[in-house]
Protein backbone atom coordinates (compact mmCIF):
# COMPACT_ATOMS: atom_id res chain seq x y z
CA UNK A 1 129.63 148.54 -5.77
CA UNK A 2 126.52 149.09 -3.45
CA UNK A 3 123.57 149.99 -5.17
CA UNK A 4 122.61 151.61 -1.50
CA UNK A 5 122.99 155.46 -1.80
CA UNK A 6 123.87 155.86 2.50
CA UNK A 7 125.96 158.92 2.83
CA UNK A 8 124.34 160.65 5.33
CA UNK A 9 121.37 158.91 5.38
CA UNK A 10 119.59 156.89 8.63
CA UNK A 11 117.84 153.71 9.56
CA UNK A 12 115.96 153.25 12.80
CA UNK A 13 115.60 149.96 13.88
CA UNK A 14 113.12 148.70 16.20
CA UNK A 15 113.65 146.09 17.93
CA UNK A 16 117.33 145.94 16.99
CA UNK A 17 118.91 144.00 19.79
CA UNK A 18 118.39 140.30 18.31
CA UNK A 19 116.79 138.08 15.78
CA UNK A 20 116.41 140.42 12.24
CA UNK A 21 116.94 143.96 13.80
CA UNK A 22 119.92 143.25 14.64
CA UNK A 23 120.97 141.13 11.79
CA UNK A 24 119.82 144.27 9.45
CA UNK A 25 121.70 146.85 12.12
CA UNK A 26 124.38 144.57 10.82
CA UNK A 27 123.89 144.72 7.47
CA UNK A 28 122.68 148.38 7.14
CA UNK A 29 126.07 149.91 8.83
CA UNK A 30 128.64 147.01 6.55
CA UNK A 31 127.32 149.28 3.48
CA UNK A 32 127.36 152.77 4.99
CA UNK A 33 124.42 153.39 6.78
CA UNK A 34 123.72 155.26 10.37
CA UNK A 35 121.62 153.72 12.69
CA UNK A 36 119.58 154.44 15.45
CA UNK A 37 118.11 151.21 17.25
CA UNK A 38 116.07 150.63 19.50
CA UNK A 39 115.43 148.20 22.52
CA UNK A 40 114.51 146.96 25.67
CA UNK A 41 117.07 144.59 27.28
CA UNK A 42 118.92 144.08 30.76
CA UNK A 43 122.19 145.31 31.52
CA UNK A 44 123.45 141.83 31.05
CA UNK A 45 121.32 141.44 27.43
CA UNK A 46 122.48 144.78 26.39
CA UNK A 47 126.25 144.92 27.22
CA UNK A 48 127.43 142.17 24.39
CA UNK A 49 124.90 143.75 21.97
CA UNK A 50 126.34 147.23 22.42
CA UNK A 51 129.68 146.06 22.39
CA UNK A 52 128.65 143.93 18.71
CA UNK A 53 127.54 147.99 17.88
CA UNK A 54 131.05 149.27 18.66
CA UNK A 55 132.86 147.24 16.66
CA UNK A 56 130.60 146.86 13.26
CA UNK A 57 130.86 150.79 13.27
CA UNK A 58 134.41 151.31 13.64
CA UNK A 59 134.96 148.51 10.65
CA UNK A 60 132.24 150.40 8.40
CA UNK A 61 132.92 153.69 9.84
CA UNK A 62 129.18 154.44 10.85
CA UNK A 63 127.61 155.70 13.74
CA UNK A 64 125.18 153.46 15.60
CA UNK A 65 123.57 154.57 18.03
CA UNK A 66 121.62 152.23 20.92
CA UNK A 67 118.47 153.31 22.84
CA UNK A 68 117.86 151.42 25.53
CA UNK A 69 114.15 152.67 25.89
CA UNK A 70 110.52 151.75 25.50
CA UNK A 71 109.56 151.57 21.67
CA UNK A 72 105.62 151.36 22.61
CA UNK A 73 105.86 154.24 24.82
CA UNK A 74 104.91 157.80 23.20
CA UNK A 75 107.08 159.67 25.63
CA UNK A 76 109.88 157.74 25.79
CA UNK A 77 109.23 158.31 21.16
CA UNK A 78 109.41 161.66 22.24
CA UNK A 79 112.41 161.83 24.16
CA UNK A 80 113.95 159.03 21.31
CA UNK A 81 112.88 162.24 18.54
CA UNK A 82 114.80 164.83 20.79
CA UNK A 83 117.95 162.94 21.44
CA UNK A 84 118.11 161.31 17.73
CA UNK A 85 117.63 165.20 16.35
CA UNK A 86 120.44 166.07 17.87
CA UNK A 87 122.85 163.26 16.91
CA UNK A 88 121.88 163.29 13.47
CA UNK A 89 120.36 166.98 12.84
CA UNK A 90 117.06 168.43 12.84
CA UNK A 91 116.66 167.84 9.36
CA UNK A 92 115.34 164.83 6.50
CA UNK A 93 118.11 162.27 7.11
CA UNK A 94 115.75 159.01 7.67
CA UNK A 95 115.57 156.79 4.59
CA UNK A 96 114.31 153.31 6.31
CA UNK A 97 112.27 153.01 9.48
CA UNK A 98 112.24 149.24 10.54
CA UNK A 99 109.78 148.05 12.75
CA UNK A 100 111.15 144.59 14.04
CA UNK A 101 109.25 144.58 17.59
CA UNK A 102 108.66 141.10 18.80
CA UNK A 103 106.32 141.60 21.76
CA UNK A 104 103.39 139.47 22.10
CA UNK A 105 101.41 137.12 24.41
CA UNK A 106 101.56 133.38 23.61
CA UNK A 107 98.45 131.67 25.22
CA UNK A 108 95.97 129.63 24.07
CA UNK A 109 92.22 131.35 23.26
CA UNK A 110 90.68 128.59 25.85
CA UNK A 111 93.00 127.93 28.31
CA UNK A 112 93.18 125.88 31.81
CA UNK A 113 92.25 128.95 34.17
CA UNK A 114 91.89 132.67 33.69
CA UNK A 115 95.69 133.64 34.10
CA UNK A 116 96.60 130.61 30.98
CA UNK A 117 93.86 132.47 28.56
CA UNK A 118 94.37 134.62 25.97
CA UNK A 119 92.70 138.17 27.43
CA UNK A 120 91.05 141.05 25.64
CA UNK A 121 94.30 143.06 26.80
CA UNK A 122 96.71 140.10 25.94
CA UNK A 123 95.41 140.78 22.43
CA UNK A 124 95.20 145.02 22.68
CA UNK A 125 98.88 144.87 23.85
CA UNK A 126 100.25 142.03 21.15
CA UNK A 127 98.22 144.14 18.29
CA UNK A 128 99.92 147.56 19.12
CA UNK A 129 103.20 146.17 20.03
CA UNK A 130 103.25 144.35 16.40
CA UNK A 131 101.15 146.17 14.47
CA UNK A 132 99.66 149.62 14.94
CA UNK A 133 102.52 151.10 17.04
CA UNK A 134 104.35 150.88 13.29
CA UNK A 135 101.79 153.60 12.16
CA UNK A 136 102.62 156.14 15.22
CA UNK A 137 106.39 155.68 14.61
CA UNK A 138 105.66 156.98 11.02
CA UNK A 139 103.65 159.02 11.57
CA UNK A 140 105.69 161.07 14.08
CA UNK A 141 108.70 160.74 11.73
CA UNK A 142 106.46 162.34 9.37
CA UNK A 143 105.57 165.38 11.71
CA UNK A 144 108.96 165.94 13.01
CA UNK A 145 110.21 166.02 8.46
CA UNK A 146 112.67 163.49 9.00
CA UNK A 147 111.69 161.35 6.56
CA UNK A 148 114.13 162.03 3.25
CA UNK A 149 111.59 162.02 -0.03
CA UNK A 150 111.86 158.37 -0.85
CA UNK A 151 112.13 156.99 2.36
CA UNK A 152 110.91 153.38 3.19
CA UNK A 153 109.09 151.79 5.87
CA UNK A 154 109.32 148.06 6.96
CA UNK A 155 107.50 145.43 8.90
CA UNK A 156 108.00 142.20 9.79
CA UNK A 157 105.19 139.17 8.77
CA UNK A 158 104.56 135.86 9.37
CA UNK A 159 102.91 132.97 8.12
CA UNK A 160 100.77 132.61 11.06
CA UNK A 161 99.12 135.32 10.06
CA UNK A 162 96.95 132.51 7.91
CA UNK A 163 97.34 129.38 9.51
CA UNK A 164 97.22 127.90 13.20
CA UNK A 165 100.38 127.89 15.54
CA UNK A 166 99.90 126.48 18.91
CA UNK A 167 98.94 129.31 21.30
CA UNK A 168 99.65 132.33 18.95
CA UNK A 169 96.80 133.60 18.25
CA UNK A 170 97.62 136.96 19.44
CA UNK A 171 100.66 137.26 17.24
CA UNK A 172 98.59 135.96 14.32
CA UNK A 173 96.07 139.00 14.94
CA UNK A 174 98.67 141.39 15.19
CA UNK A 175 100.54 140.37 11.84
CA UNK A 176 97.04 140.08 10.13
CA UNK A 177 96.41 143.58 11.10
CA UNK A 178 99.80 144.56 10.37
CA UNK A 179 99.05 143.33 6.76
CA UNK A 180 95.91 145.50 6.58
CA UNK A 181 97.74 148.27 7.50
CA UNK A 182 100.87 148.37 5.33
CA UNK A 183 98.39 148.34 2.72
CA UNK A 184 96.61 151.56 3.96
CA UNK A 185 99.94 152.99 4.63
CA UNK A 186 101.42 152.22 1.42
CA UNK A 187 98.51 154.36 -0.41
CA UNK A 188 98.18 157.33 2.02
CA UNK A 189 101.53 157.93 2.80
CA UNK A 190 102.50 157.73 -0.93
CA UNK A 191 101.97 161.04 -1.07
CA UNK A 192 105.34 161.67 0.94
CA UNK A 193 106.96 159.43 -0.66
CA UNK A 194 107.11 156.72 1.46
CA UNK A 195 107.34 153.18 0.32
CA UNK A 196 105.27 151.00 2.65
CA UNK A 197 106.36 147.12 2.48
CA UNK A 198 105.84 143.72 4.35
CA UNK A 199 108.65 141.10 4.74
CA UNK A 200 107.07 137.65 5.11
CA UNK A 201 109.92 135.80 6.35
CA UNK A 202 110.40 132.19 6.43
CA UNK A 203 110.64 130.34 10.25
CA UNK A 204 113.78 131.05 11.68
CA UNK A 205 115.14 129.95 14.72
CA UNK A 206 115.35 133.47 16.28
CA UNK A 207 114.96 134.31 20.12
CA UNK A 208 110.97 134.73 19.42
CA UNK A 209 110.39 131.58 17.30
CA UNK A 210 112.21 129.64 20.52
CA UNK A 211 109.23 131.25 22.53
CA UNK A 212 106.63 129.51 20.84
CA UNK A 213 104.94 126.58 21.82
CA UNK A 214 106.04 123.48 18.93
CA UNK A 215 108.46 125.72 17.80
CA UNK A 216 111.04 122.74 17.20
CA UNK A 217 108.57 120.83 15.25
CA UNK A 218 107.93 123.87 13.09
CA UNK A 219 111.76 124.21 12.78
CA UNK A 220 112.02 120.68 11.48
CA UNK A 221 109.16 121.18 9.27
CA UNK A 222 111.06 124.07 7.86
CA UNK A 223 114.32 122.51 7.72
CA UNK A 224 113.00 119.29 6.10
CA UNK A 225 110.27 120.88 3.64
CA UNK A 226 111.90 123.88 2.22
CA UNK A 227 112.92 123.67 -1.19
CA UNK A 228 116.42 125.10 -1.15
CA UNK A 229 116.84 122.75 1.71
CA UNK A 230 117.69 124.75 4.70
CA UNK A 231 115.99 127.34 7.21
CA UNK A 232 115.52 130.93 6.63
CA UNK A 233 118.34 133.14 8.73
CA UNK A 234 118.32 136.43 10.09
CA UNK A 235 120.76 136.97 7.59
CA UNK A 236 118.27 136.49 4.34
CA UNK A 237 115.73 139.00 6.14
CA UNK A 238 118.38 141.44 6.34
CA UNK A 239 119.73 141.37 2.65
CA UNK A 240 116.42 141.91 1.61
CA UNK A 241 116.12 144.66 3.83
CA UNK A 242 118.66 146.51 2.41
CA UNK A 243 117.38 145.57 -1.13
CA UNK A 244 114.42 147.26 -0.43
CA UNK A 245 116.48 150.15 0.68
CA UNK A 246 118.09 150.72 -2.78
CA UNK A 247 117.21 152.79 -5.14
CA UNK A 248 116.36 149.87 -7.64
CA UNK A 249 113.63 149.10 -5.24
CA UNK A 250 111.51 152.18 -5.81
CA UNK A 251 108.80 151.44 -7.50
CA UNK A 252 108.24 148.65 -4.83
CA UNK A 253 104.91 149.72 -2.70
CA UNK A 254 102.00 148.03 -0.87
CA UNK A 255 104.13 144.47 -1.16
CA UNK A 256 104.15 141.42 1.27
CA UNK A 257 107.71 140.12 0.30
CA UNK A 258 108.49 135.94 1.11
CA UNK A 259 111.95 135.36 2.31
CA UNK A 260 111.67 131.77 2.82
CA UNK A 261 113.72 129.84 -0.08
CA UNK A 262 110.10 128.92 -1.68
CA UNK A 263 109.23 127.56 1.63
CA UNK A 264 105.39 129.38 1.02
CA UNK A 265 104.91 126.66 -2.22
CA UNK A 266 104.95 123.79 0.22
């Protein structure tokens, strides 16, 4: 029996069109949970993804709802608020805001010519795409009450956030600052309610990861070094996920959470 009390309650996903929002879309709907998620994709990108959508909520008997808009954009938030209001009600239905957005500039600080370089706005855009914009999401949630009591609020970390990656030094800033941040978030929106965590997942061969420069020697680093003696998937992020959604998980504040079969020890 699922420990995840979902009747009536909401997730927004953002980001939930590949890699873990749309592993935890997935997830969230198999054990009774709405969602609202949100992307930016291509007709082409989007049809399969909707049509994935369709089918998970007629087996779980859900509604899911895609948004094929702007997540970084206040007034395409704005128009999100108005149109999710009135699919779901203008009232506290919201118990998990996921921010999953995996937008970022992958250069090097010193590169060959200007256009190859890591820019002051390469690094404004990465840090709000991957960091801050996860504080104006909540924050509007919070103005609009639709936030239930004990709601929770996740982000997505990385451990190049400490160490060096070829050419993501952007992404590292953003998830360093995103660390920062759930911390402040976890102690000043306590007062709502709100339970503020970090998932610090292992490397996993998502669409992102397959962006990055070495990313197949940090997959066979991962596959040949972790402990358990396989990769992270999508799949772990997302149980945890809804873990943290369950009322067990309560008590659970302020936390930067490894999903990576121990693969942090080595």
């Amino acid at each position: 029996m699922s420990s995840l009390p979902s009747s009536g309650r909401w997730a927004i996903v953002l980001g939930g069109s590949s890699g873990f929002g749309l592993a935890a879309v997935e997830k969230l709907a198999r054990h009774g949970m709405h969602v609202a998620s949100l992307y930016r994709e291509t007709a082409l990108v989007e049809r399969p993804v909707r049509e994935q959508y369709t089918r998970w909520a007629a087996a779980a008997g859900v509604k899911i709802i895609p948004f094929n808009i702007n997540a970084l954009d206040s007034g395409a938030r704005l128009q999100f608020l108005s149109e999710f209001k009135a699919a779901a009600g203008d009232v506290p239905c919201v118990r998990l805001l996921l921010h999953s957005i995996a937008r970022g500039n992958l250069k090097p600080l010193m590169g060959i010519d200007a256009a190859s370089t890591l820019s002051k706005e390469d690094i404004q855009l990465t840090g709000y795409a991957m960091s801050t914009s996860m504080l104006d999401w909540a924050r509007s949630l919070i103005e609009e009450r639709l936030f239930l009591p004990d709601a929770r609020i996740i982000g997505l970390t990385s451990a190049g956030a400490h160490k060096y990656w070829e050419s993501y030094a952007a992404v590292s800033i953003a998830k360093a600052s995103l660390e920062s941040l759930a911390t402040y978030m976890a102690v000043e929106m306590g007062k709502y309610g709100l339970r503020t965590n970090l998932i610090r997942a292992g490397i996993t061969a998502t669409p992102s990861l397959k962006k990055i420069p070495g990313s197949k020697q940090l997959i066979e680093m991962s596959t040949s070094g972790n402990p358990l003696g396989r990769m992270t998937t999508a799949e772990d992020v997302a149980n945890v996920i809804y873990l943290l959604c369950s009322e067990e998980a309560a008590w659970i504040n302020g936390s930067v959470i490894h999903v990576d079969g121990g693969e942090h020890c080595v």
